[in-house]
N, C-alpha and C. Protein backbone atom coordinates (compact mmCIF):
# COMPACT_ATOMS: atom_id res chain seq x y z
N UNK A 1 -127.20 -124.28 42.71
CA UNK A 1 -127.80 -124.67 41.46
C UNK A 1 -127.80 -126.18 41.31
N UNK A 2 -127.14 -127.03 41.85
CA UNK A 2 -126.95 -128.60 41.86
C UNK A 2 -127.83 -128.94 42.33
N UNK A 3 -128.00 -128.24 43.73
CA UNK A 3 -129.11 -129.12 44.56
C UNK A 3 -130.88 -128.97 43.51
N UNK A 4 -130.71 -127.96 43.18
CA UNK A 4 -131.97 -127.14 42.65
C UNK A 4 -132.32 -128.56 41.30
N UNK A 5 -131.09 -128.84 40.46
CA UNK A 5 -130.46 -129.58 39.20
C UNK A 5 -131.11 -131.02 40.32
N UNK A 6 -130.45 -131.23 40.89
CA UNK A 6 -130.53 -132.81 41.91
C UNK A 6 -132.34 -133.04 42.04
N UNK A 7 -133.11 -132.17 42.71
CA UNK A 7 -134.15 -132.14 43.11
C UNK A 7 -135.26 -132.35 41.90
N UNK A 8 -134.35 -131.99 40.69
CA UNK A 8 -135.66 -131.77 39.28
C UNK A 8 -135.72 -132.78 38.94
N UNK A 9 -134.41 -133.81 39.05
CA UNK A 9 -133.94 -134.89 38.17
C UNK A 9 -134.77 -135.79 39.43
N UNK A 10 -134.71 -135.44 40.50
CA UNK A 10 -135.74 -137.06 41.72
C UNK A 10 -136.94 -136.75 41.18
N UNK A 11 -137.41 -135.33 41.14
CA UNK A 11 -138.83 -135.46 40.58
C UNK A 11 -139.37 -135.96 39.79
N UNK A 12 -138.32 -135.73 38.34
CA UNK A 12 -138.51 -136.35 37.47
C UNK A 12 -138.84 -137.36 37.70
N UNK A 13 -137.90 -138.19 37.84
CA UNK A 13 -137.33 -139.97 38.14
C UNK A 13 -138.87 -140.25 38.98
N UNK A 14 -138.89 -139.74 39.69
CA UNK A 14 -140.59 -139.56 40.65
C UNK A 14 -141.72 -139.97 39.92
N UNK A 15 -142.22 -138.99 39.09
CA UNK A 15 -143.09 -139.35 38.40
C UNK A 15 -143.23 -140.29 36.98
N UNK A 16 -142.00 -140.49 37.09
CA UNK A 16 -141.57 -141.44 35.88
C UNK A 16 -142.10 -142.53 36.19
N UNK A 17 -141.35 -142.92 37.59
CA UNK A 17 -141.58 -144.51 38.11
C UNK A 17 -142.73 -144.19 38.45
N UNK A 18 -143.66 -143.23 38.64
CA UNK A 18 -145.61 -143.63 39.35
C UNK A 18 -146.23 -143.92 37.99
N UNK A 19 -145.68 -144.30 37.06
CA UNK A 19 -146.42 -144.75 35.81
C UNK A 19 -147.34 -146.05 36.02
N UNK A 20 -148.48 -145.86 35.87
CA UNK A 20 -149.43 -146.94 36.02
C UNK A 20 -149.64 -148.08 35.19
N UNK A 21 -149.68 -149.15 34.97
CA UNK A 21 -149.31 -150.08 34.12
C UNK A 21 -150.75 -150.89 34.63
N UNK A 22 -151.47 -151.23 33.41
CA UNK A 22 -152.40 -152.30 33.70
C UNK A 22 -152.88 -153.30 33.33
N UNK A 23 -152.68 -154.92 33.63
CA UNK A 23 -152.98 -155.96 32.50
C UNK A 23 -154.27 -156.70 32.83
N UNK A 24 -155.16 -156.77 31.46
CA UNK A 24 -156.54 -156.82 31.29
C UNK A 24 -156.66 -158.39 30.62
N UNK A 25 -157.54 -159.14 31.01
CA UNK A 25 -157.83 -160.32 30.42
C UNK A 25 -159.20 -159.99 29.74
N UNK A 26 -159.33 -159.93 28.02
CA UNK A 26 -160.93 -160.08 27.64
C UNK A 26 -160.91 -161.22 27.47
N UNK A 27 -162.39 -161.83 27.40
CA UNK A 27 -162.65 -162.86 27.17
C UNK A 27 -164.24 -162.39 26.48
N UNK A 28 -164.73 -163.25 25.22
CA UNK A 28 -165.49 -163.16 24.51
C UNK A 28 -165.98 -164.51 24.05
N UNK A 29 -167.73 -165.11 23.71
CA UNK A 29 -167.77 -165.90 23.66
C UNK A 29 -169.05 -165.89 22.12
N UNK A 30 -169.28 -167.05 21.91
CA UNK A 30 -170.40 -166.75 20.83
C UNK A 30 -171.21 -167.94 21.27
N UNK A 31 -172.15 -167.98 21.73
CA UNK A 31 -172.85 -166.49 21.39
C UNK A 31 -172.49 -166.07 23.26
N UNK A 32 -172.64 -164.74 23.51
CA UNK A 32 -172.46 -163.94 24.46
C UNK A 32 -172.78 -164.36 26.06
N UNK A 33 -172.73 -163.82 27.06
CA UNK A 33 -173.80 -164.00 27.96
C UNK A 33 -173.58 -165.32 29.19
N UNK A 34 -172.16 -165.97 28.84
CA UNK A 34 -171.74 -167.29 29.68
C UNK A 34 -170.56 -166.41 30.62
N UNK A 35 -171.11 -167.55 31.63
CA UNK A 35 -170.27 -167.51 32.80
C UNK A 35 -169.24 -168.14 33.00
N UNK A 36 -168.40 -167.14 33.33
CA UNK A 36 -166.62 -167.49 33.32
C UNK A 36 -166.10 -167.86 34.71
N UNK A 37 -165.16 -168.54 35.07
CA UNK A 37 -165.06 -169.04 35.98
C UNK A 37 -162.61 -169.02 35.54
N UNK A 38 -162.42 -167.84 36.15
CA UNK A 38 -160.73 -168.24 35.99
C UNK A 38 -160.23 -168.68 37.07
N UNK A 39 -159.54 -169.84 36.84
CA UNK A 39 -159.21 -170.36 38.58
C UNK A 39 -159.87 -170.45 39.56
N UNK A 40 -161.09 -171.12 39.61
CA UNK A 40 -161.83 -171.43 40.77
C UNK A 40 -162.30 -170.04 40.76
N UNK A 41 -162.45 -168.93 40.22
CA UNK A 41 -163.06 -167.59 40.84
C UNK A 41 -163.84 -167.12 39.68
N UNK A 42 -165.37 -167.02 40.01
CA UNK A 42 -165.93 -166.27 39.32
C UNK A 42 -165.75 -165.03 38.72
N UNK A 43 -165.93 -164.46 37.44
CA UNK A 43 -165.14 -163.16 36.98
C UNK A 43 -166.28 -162.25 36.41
N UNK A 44 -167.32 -163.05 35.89
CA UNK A 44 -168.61 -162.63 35.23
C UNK A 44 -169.27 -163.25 34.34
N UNK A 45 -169.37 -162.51 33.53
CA UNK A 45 -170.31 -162.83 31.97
C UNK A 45 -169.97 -162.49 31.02
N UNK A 46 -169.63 -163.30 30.08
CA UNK A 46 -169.40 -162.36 28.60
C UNK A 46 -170.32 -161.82 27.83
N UNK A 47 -170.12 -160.51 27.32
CA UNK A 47 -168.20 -159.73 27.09
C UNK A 47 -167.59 -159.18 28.35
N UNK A 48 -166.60 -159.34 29.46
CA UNK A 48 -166.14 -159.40 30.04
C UNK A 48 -164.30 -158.62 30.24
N UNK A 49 -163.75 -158.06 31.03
CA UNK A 49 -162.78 -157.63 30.89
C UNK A 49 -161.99 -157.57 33.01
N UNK A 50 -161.27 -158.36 32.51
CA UNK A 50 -160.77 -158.59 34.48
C UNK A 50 -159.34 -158.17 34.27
N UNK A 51 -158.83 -158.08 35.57
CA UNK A 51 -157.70 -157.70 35.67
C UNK A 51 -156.82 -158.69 35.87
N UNK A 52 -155.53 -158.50 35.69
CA UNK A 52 -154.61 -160.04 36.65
C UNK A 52 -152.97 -159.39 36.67
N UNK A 53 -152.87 -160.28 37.72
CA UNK A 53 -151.38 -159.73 38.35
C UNK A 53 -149.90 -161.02 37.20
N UNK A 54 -150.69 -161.75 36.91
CA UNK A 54 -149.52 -162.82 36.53
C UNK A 54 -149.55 -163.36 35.06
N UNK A 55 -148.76 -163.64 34.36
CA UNK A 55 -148.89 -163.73 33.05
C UNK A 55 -148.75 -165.13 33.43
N UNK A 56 -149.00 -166.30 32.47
CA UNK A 56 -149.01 -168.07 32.78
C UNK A 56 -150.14 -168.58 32.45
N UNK A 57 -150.36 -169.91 32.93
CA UNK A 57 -151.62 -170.77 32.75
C UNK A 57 -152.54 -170.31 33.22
N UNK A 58 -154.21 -170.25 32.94
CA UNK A 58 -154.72 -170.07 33.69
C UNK A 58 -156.36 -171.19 33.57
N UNK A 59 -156.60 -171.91 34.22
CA UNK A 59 -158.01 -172.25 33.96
C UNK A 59 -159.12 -172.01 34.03
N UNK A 60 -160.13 -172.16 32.92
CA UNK A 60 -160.81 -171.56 32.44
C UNK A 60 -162.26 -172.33 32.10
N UNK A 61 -163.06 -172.16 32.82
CA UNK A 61 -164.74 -173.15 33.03
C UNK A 61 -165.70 -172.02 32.20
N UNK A 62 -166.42 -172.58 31.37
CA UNK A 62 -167.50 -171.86 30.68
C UNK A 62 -168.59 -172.26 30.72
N UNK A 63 -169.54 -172.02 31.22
CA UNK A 63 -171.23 -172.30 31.07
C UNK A 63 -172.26 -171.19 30.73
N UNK A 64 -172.70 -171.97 29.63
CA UNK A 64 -174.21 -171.25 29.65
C UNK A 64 -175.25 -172.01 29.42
N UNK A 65 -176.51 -171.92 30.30
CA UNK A 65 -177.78 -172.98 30.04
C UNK A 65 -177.85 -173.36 28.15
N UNK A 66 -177.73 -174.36 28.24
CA UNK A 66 -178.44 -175.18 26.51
C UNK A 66 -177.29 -175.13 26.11
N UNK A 67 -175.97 -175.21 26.17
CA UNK A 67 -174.60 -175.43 25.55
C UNK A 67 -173.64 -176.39 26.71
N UNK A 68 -173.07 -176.85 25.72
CA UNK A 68 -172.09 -177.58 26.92
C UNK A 68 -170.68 -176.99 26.90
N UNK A 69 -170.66 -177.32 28.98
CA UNK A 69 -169.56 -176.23 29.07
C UNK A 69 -168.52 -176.75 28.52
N UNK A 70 -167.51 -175.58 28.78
CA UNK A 70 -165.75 -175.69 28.41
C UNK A 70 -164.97 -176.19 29.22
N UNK A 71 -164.03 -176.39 30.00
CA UNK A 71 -163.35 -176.61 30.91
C UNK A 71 -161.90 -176.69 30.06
N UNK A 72 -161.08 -175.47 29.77
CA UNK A 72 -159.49 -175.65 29.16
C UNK A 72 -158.45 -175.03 30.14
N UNK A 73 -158.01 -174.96 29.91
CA UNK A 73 -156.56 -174.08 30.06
C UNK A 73 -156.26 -172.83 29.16
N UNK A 74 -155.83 -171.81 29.23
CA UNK A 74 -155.24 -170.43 28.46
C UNK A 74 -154.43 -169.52 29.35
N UNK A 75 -153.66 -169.28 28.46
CA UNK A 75 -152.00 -168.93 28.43
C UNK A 75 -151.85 -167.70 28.27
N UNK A 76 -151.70 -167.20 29.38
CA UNK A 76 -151.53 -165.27 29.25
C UNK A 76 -150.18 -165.13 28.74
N UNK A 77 -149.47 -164.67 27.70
CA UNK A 77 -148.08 -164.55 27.28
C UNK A 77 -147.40 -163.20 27.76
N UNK A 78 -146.18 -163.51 28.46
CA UNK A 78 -145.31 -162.33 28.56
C UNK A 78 -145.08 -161.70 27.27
N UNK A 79 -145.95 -160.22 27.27
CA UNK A 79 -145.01 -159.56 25.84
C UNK A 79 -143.67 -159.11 26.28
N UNK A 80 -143.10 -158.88 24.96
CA UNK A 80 -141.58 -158.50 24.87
C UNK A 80 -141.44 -157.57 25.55
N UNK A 81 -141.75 -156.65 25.79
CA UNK A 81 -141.48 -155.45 26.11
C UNK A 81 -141.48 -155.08 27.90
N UNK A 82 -142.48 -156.46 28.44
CA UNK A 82 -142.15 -156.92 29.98
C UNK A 82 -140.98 -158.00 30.18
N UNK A 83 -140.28 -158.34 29.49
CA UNK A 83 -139.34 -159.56 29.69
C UNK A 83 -137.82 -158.22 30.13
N UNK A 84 -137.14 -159.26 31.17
CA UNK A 84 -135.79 -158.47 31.26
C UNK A 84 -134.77 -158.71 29.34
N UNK A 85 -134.04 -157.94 29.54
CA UNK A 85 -134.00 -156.08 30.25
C UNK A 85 -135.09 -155.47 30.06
N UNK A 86 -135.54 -155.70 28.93
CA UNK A 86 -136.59 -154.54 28.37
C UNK A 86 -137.43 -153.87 29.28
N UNK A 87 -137.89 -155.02 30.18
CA UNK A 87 -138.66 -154.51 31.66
C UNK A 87 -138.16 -153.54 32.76
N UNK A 88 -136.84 -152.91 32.54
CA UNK A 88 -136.70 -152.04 33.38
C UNK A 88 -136.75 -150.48 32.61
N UNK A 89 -136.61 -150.77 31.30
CA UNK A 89 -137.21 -149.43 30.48
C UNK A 89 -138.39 -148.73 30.38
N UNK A 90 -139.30 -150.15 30.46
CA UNK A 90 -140.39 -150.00 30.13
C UNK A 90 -141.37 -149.70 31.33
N UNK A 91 -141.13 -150.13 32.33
CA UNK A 91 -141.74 -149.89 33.85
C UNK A 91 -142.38 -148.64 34.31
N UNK A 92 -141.09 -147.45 34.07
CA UNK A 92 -141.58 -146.37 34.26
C UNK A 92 -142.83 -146.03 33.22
N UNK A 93 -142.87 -146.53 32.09
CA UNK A 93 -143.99 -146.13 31.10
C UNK A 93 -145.57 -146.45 31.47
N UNK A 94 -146.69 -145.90 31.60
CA UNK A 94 -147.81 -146.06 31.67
C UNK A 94 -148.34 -146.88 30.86
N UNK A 95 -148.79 -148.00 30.40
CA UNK A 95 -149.51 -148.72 29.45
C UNK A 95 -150.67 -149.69 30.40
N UNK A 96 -150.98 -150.01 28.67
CA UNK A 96 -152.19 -151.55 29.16
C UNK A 96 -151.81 -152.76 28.32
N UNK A 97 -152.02 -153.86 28.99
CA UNK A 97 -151.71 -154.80 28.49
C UNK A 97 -153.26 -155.81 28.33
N UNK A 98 -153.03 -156.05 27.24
CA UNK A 98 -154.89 -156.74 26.97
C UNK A 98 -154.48 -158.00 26.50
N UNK A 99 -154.86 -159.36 26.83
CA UNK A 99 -154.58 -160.71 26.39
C UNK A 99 -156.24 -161.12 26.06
N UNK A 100 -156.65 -161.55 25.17
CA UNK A 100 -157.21 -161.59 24.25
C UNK A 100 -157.87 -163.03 23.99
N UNK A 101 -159.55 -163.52 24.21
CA UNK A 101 -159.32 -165.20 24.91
C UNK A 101 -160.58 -165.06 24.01
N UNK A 102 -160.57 -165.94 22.94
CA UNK A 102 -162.68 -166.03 22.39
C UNK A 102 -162.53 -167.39 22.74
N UNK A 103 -163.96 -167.68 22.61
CA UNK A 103 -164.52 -169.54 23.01
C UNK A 103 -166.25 -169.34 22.05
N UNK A 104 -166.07 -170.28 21.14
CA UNK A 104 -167.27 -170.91 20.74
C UNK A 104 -168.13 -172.08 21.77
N UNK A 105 -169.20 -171.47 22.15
CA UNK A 105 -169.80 -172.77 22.73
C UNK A 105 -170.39 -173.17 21.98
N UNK A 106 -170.76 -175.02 22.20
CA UNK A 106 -171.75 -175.97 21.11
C UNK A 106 -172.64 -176.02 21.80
N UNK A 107 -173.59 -175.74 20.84
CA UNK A 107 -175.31 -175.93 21.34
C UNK A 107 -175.06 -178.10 22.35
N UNK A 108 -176.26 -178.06 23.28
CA UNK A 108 -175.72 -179.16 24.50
C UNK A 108 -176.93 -180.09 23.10
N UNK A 109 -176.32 -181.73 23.21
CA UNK A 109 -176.83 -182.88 23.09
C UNK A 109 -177.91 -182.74 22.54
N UNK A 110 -178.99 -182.58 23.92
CA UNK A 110 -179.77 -182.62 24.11
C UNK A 110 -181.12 -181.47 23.08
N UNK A 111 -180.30 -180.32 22.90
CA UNK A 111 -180.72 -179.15 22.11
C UNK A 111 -180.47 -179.69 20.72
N UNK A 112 -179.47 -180.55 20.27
CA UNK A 112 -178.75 -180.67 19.01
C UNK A 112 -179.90 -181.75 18.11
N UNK A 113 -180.35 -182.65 18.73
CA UNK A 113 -181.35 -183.37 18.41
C UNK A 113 -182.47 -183.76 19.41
N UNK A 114 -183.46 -185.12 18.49
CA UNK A 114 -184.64 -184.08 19.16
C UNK A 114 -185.01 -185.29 20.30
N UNK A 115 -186.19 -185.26 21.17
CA UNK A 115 -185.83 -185.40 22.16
C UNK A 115 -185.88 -187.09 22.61
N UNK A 116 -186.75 -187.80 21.31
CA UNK A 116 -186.51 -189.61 21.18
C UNK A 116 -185.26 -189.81 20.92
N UNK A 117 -184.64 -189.05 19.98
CA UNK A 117 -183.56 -189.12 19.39
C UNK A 117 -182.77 -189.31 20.41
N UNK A 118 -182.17 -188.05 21.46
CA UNK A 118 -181.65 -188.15 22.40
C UNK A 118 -181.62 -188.97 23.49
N UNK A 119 -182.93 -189.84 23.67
CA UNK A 119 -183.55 -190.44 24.94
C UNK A 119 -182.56 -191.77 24.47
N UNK A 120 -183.19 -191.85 22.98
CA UNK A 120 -182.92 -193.57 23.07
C UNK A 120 -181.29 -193.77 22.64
N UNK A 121 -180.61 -192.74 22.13
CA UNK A 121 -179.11 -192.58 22.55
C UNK A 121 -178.22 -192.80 24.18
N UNK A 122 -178.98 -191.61 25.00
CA UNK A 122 -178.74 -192.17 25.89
C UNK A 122 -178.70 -193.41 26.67
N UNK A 123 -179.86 -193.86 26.75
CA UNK A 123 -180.24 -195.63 27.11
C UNK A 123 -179.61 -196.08 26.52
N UNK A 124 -178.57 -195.94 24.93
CA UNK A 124 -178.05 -197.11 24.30
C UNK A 124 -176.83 -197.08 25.20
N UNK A 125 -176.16 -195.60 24.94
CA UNK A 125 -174.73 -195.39 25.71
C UNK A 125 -175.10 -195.86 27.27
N UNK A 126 -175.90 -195.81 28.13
CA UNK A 126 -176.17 -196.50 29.40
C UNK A 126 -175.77 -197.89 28.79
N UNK A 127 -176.90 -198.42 28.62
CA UNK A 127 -176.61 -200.19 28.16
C UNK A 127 -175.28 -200.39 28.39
N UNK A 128 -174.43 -199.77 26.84
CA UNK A 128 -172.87 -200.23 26.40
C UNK A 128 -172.26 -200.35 27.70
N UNK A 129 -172.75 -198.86 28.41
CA UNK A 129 -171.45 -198.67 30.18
C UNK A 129 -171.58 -199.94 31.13
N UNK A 130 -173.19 -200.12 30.95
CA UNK A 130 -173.74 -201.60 32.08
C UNK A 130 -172.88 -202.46 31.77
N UNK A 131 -172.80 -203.15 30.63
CA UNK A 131 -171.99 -204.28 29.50
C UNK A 131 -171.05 -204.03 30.10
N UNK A 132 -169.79 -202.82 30.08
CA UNK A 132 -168.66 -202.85 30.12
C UNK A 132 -168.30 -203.15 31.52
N UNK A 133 -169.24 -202.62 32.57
CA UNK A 133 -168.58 -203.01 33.91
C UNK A 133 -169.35 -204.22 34.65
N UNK A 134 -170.26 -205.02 33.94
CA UNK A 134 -170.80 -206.20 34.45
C UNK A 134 -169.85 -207.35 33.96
N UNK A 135 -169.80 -207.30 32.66
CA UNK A 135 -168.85 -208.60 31.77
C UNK A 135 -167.28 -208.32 32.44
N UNK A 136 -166.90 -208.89 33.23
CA UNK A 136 -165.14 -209.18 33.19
C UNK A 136 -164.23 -209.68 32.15
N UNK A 137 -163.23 -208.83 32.10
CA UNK A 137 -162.28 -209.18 30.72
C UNK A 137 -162.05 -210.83 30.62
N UNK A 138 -162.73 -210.92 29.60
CA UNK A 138 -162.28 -212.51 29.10
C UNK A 138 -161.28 -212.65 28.50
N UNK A 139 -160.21 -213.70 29.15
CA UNK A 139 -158.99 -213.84 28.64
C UNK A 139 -158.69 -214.94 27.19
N UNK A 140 -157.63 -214.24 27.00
CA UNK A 140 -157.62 -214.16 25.53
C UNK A 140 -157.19 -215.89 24.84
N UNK A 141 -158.17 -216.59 24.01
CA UNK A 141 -157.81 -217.92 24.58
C UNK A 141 -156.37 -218.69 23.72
N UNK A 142 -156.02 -217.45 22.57
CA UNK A 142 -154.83 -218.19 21.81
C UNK A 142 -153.61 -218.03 22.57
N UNK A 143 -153.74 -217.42 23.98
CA UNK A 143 -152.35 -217.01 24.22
C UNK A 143 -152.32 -218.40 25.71
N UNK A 144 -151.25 -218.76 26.24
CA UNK A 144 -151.41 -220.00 27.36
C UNK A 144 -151.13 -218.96 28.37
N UNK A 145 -151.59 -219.27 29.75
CA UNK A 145 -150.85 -218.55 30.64
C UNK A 145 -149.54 -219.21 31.28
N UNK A 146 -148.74 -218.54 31.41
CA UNK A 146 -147.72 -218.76 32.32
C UNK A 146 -147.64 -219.66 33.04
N UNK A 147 -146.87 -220.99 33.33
CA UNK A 147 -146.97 -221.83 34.14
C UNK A 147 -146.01 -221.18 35.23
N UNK A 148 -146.03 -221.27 36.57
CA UNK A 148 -145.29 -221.28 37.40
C UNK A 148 -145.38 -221.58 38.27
N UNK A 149 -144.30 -222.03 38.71
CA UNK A 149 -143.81 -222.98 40.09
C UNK A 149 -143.59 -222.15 41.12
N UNK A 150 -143.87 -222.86 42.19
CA UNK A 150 -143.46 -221.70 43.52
C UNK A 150 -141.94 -221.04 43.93
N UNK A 151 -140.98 -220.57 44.32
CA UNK A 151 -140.32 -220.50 43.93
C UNK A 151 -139.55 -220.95 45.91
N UNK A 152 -138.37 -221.56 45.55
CA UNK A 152 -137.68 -222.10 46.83
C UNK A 152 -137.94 -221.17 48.05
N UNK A 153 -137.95 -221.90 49.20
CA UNK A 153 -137.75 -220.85 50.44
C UNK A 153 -136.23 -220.89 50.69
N UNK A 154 -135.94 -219.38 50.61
CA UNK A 154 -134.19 -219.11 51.09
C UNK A 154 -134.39 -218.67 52.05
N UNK A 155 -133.73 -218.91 53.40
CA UNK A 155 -133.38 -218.24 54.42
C UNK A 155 -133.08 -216.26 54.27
N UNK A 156 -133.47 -215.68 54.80
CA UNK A 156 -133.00 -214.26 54.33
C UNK A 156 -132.00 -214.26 55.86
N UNK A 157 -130.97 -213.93 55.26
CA UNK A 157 -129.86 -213.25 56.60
C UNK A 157 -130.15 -211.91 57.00
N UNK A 158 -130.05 -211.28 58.46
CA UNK A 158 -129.89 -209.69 58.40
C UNK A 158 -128.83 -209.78 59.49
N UNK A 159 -128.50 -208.47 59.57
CA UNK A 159 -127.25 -208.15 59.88
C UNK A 159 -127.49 -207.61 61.30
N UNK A 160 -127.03 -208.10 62.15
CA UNK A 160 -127.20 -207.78 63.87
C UNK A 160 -127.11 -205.91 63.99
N UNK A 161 -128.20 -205.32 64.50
CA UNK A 161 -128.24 -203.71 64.22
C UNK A 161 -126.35 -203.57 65.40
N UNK A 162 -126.43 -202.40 64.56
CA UNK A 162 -125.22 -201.60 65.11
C UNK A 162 -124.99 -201.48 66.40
N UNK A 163 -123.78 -201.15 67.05
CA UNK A 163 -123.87 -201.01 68.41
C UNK A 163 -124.29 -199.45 68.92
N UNK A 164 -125.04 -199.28 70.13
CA UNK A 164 -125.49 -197.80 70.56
C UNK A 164 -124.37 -197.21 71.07
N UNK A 165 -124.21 -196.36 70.66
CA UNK A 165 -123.05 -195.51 71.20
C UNK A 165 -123.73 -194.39 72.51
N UNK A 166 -122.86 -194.32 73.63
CA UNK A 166 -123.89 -194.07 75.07
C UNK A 166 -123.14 -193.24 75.49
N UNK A 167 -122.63 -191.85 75.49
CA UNK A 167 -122.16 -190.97 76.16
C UNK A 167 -122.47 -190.75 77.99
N UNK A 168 -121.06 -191.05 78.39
CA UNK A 168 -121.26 -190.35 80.27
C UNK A 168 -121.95 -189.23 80.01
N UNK A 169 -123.02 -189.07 81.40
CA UNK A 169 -124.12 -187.95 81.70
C UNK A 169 -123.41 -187.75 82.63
């Protein structure tokens, strides 16, 4: 009767631990329909739902034509209930784990106003960049610079290298 008792209780324990556990990243955007990019790896389009092995940082690229993209960071959080101890209770249990990501995109520049508007913005912000890397910083004339003198030649001493130590072959 033990062994019979022994055998119910592995089974048990058996199908306890084949509990399937699965963690889901959504991601949702407004308006819909942009391409996600987590860690260098394409995932799809939103509305969207991927899988992932690791809770942590993860980066996160958004594009969709006529909006400008995203490029952030987002933070999958360990829930409580995976953190030790709790994580060895909970293991055998079947669940899902869903981390939960929205992103507003802004309509791009270019869409936002109209298209002189935009032109002659741009050309201004060009100009300013030309200005900034043609003109060299002009120094500032209330302040004096530093006078200085050369400074003595000292002999530098070094120290005769060590002797080789030569073991009989």
């Amino acid at each position: 009767m033990t062994a019979l008792r022994a055998a119910s209780i592995a089974a048990l324990l058996g199908a306890a631990l084949a509990g399937c556990s699965q963690k889901v990243i959504e991601i949702t955007t407004e308006p819909s329909g942009a391409l996600v990019t987590l860690n260098d790896v394409p995932v799809g389009r939103t509305p969207l739902q991927t899988g992932f092995t690791y809770y942590g940082d993860y980066d996160i690229q958004i594009r969709k034509e006529g909006f400008e993209p995203i490029r952030t960071k987002a933070t999958a959080w360990t829930p409580l209930y995976e953190r030790p101890p709790l994580d060895l209770a909970t293991a055998p249990i079947p669940y899902e784990s869903v981390v939960r990501w929205h992103f507003t995109l802004e309509p791009a520049l270019e869409k936002r106003e109209n298209k002189q508007q935009f032109e002659d913005g741009l050309i201004s912000r060009a100009r300013g960049l030309r200005e900034q890397v043609e003109e060299p910083a002009k120094p500032d004339p209330s302040s004096k610079p530093a006078e200085s003198s050369p400074a003595p030649a000292t002999p530098v001493e070094t120290a005769p290298p060590p002797p080789v130590n030569e073991s009989p072959r």
